[in-house]
C-alpha atoms as a PDB file:
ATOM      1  CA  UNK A   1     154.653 -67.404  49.819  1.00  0.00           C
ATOM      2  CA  UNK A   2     152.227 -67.753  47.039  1.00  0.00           C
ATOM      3  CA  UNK A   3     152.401 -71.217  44.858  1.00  0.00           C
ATOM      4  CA  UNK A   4     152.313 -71.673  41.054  1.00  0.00           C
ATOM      5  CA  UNK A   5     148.949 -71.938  39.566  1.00  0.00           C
ATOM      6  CA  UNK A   6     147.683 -73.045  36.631  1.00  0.00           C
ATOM      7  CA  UNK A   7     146.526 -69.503  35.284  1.00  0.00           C
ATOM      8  CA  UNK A   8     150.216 -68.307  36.070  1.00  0.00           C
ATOM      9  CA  UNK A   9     151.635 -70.756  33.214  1.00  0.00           C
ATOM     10  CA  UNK A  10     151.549 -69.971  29.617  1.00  0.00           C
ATOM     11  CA  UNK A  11     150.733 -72.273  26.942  1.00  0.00           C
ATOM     12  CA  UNK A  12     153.053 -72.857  24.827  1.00  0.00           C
ATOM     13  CA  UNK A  13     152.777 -70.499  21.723  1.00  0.00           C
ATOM     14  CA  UNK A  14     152.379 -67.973  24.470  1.00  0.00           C
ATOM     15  CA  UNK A  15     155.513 -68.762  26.305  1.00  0.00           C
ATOM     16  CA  UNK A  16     157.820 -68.881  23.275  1.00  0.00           C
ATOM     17  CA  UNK A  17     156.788 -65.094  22.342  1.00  0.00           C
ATOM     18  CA  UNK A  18     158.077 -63.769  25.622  1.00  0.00           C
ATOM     19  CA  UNK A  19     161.052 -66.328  26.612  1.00  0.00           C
ATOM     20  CA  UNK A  20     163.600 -64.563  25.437  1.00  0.00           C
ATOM     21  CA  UNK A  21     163.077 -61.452  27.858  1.00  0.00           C
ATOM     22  CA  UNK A  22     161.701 -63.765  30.576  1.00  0.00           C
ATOM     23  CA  UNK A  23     164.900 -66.063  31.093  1.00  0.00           C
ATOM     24  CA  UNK A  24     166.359 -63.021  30.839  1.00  0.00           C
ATOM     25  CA  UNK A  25     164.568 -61.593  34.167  1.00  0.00           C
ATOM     26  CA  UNK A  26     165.039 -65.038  35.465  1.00  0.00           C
ATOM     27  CA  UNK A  27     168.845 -64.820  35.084  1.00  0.00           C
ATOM     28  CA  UNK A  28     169.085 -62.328  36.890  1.00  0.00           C
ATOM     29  CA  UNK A  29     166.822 -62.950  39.713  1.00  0.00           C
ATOM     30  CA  UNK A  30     168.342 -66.146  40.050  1.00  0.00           C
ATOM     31  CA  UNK A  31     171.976 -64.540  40.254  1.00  0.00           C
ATOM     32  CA  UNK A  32     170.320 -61.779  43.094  1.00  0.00           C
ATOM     33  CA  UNK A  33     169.342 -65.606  44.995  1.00  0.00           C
ATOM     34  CA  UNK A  34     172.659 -67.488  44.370  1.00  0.00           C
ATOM     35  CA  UNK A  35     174.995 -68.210  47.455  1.00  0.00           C
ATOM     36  CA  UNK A  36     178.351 -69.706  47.160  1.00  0.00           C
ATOM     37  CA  UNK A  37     180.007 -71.720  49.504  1.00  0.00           C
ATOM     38  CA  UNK A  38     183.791 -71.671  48.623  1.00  0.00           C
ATOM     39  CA  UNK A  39     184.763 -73.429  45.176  1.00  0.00           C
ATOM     40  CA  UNK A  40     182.357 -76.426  45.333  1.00  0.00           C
ATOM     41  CA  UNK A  41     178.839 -75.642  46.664  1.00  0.00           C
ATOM     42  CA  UNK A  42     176.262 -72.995  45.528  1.00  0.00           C
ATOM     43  CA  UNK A  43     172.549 -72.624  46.780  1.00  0.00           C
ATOM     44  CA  UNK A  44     170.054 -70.802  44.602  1.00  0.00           C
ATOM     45  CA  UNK A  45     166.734 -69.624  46.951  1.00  0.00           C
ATOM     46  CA  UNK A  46     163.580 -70.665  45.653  1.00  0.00           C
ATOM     47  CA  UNK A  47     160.698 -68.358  45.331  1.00  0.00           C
ATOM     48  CA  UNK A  48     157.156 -68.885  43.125  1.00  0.00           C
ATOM     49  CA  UNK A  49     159.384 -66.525  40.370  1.00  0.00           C
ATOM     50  CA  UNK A  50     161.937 -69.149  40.162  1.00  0.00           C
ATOM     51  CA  UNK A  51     159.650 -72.713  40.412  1.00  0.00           C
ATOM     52  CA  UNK A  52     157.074 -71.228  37.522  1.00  0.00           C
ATOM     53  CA  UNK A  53     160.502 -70.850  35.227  1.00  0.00           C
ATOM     54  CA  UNK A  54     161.122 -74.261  36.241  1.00  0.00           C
ATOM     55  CA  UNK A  55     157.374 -75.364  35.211  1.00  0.00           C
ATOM     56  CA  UNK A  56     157.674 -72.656  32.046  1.00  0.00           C
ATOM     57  CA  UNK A  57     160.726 -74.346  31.040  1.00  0.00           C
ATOM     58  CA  UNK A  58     159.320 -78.291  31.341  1.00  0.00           C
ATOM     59  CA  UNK A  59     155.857 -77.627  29.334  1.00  0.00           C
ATOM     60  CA  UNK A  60     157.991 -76.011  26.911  1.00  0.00           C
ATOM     61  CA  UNK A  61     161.097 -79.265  26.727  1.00  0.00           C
ATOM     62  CA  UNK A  62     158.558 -81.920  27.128  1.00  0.00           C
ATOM     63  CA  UNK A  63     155.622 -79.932  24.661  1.00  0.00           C
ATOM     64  CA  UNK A  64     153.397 -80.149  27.468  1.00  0.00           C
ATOM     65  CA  UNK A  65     149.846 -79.389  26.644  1.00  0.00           C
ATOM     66  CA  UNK A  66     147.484 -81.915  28.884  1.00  0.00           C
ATOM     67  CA  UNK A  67     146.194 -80.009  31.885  1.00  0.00           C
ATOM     68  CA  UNK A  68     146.580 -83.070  34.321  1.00  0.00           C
ATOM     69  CA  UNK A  69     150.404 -83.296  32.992  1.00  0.00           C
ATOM     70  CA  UNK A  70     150.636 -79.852  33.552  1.00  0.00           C
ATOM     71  CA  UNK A  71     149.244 -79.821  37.265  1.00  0.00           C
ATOM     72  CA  UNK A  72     151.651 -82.626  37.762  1.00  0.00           C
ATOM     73  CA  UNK A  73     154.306 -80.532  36.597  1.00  0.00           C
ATOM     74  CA  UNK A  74     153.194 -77.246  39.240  1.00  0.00           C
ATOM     75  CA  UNK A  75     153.336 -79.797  42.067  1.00  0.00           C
ATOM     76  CA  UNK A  76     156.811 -80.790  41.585  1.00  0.00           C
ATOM     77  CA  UNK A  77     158.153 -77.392  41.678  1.00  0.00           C
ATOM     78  CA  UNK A  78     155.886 -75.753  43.915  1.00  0.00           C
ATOM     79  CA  UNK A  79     157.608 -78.347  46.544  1.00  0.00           C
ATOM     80  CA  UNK A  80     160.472 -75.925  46.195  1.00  0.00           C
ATOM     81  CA  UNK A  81     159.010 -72.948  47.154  1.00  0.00           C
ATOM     82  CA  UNK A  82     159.264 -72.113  50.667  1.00  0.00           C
ATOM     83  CA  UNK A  83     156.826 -73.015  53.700  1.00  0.00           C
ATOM     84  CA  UNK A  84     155.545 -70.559  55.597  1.00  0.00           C
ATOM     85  CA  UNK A  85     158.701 -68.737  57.805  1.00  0.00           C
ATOM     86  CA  UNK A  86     161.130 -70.627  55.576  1.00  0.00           C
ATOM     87  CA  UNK A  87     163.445 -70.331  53.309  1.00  0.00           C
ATOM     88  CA  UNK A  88     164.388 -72.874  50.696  1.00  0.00           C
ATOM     89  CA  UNK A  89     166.816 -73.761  48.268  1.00  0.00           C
ATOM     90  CA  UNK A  90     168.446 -75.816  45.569  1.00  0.00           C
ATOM     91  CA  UNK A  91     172.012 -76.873  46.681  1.00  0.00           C
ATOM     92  CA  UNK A  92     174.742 -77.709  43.726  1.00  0.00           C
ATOM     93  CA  UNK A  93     177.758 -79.584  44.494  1.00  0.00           C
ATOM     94  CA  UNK A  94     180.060 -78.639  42.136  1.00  0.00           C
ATOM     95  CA  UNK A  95     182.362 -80.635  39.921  1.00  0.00           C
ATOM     96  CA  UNK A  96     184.024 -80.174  36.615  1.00  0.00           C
ATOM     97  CA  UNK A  97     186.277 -82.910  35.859  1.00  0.00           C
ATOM     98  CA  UNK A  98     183.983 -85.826  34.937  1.00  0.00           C
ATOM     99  CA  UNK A  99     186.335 -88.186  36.078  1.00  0.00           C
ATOM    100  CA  UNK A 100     186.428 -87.047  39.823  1.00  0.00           C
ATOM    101  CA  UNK A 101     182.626 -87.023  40.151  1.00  0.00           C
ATOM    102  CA  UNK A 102     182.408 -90.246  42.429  1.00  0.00           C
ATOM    103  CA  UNK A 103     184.960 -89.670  44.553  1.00  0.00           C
ATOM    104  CA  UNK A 104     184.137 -85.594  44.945  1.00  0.00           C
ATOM    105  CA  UNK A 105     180.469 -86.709  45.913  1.00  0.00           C
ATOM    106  CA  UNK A 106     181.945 -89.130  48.164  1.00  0.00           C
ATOM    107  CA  UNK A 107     183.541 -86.007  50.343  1.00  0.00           C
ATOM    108  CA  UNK A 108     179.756 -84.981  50.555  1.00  0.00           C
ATOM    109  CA  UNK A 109     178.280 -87.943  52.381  1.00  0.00           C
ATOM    110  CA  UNK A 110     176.594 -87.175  55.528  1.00  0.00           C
ATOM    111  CA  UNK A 111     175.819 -83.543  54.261  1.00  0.00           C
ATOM    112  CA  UNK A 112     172.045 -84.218  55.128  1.00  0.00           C
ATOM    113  CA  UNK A 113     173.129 -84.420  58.894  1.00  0.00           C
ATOM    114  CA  UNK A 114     171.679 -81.959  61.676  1.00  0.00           C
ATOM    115  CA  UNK A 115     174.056 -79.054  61.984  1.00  0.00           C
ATOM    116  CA  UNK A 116     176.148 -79.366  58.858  1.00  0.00           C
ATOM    117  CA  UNK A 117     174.590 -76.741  56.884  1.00  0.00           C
ATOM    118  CA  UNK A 118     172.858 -73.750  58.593  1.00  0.00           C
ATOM    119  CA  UNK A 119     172.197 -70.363  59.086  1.00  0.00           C
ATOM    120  CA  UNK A 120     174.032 -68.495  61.650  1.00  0.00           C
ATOM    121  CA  UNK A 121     172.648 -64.980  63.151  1.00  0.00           C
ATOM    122  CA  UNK A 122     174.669 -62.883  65.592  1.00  0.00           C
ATOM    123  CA  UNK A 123     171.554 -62.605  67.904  1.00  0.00           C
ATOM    124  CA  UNK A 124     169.366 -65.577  67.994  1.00  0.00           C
ATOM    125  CA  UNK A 125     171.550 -68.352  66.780  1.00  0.00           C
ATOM    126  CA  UNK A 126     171.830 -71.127  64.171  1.00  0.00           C
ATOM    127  CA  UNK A 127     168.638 -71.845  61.415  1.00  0.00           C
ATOM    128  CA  UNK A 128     169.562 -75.692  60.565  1.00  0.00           C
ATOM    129  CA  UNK A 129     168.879 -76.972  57.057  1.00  0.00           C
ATOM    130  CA  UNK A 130     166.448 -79.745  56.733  1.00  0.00           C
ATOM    131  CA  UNK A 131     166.938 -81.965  53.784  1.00  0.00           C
ATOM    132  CA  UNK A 132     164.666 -83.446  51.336  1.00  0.00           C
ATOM    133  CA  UNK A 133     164.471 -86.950  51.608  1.00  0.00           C
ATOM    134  CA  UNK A 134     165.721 -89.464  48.719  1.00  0.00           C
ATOM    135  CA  UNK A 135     168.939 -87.998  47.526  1.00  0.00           C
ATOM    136  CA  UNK A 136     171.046 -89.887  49.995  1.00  0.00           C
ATOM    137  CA  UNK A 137     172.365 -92.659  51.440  1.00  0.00           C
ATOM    138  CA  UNK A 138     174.897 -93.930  53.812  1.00  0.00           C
ATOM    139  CA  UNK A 139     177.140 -94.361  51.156  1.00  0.00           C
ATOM    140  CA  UNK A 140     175.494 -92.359  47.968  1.00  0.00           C
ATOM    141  CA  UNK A 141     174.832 -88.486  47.186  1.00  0.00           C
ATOM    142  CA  UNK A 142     172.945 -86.557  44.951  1.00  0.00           C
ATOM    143  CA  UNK A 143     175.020 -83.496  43.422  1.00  0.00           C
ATOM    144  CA  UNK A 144     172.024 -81.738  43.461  1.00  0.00           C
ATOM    145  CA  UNK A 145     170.153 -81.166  46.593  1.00  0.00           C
ATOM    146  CA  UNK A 146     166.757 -79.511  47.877  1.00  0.00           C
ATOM    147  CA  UNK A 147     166.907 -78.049  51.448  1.00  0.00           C
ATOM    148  CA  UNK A 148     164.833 -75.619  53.781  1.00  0.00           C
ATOM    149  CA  UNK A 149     165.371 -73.659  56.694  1.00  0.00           C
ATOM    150  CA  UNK A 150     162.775 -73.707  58.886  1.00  0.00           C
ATOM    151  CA  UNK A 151     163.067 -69.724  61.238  1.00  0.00           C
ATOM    152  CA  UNK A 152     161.785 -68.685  64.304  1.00  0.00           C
ATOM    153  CA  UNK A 153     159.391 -65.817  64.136  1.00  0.00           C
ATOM    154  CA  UNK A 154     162.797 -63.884  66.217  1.00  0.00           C
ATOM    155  CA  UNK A 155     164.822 -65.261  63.761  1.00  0.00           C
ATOM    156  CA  UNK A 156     163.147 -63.698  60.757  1.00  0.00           C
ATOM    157  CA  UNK A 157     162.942 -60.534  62.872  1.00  0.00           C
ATOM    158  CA  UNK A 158     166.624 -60.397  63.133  1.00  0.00           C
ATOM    159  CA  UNK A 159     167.358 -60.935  59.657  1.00  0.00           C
ATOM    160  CA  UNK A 160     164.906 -59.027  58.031  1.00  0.00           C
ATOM    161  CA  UNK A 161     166.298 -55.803  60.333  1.00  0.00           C
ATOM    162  CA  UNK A 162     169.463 -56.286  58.888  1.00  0.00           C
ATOM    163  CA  UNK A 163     171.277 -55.761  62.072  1.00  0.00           C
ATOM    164  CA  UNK A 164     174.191 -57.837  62.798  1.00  0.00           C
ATOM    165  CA  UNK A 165     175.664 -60.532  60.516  1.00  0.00           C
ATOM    166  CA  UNK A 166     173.851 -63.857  58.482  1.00  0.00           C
ATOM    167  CA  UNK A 167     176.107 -66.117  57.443  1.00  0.00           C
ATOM    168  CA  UNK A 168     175.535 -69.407  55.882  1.00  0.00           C
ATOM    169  CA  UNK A 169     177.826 -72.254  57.105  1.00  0.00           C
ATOM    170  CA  UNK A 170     178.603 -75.636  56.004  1.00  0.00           C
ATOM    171  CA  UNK A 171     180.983 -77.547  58.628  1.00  0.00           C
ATOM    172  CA  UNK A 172     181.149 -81.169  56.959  1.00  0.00           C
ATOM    173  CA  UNK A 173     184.159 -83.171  57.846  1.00  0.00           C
ATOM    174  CA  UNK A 174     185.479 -83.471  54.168  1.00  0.00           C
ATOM    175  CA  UNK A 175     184.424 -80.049  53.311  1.00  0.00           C
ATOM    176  CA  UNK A 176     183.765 -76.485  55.344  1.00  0.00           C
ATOM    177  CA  UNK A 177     182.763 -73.104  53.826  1.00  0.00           C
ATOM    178  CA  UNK A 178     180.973 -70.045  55.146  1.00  0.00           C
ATOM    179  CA  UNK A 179     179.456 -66.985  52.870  1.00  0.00           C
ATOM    180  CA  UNK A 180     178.060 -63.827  54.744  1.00  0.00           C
ATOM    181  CA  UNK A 181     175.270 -62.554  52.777  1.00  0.00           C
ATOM    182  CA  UNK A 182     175.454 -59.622  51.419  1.00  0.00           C
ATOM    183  CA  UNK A 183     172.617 -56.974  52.246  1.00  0.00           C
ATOM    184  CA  UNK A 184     171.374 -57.295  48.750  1.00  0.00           C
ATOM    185  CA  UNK A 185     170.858 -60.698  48.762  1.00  0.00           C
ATOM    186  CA  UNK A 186     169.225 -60.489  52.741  1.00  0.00           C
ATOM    187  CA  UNK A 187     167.246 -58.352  51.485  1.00  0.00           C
ATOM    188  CA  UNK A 188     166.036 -60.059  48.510  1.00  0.00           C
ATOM    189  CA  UNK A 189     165.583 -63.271  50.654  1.00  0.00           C
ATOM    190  CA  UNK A 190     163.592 -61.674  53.487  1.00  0.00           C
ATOM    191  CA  UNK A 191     160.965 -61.137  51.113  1.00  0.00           C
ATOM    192  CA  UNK A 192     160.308 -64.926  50.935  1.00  0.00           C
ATOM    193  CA  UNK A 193     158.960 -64.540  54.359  1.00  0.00           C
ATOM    194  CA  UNK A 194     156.340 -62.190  53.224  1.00  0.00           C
ATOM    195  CA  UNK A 195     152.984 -64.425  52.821  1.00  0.00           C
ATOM    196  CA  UNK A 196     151.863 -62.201  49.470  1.00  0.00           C
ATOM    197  CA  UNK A 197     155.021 -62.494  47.847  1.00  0.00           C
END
């Protein structure tokens, strides 16, 4: 998948005459990307659409107008977009009630383990998420989480055919969920594994 670029970001008189319309687009590409699992966990799937909003949206918040800052700013978010027969995500843990925060993250320790979250396809098996590194400890967790899931060149065979089921799992001791994607969102995802995209 292709990464941000400088020449893809607009300066900042530019940006604010189309951002209206554009986070717009973005809401809705975003909502085409969005997974749930159960009440407390989403995942929204990265692609370069949704990291250049991110950079978009920082120039614009932070006035932004240095070309070095600006680079810096691309690199951080093109981290999110997917490697090569990958897909990746942003993972939200959930919680409204401000006074529960602690102990509802607490449920989520150990979410970063092998096997907790992954894919699962009927045909060539489970597609494990692989965590970034730094938003956990042993007894701390981020709410926010970025994860990828490295696929098999089968694997992406078998879900972009759209034969059998895809189902995204989460089997955590405090917490368990599973979503089956829908074709519309396998479909929108299996483009991530196109290299021009």
């Amino acid at each position: 998948m292709r990464k941000v670029t400088r020449e893809d970001v607009k300066d900042l008189v530019a940006y604010e005459k189309v951002r209206e319309e554009y986070r717009k687009r973005i809401i809705e590409l975003k909502k085409r990307r969005r997974v749930e699992l159960g009440d407390r966990v989403s995942l929204v799937f990265e692609n370069t659409e949704t990291a250049l909003s991110q950079v978009q949206e920082m120039v614009r918040t932070e006035r932004i107008v240095e070309p070095a800052a600006i680079d810096f700013e691309i690199g951080v978010y093109n981290a999110m977009i997917p490697a090569p027969g990958s897909l990746s995500a942003t993972l939200f843990i959930e919680i409204t009630q401000e006074a529960d925060i602690r102990k509802e993250l607490d449920r989520f320790i150990g979410l970063e383990q092998p096997g907790v979250l992954f894919f699962a396809l009927e045909r060539t098996g489970k597609v494990n998420a692989v965590f970034e590194v730094g938003h956990s400890t042993a007894d701390r967790i981020s709410a926010v989480q970025y994860v990828s899931f490295p696929f098999r060149p089968d694997q992406i065979e078998e879900f972009r055919g759209g034969a059998g089921d895809v189902t995204l799992v989460l089997q955590h001791p405090g917490y368990q969920a599973r979503s089956a994607l829908t074709s519309e969102i396998r479909s929108e995802l299996a483009r991530d594994f196109d290299p021009e995209s």
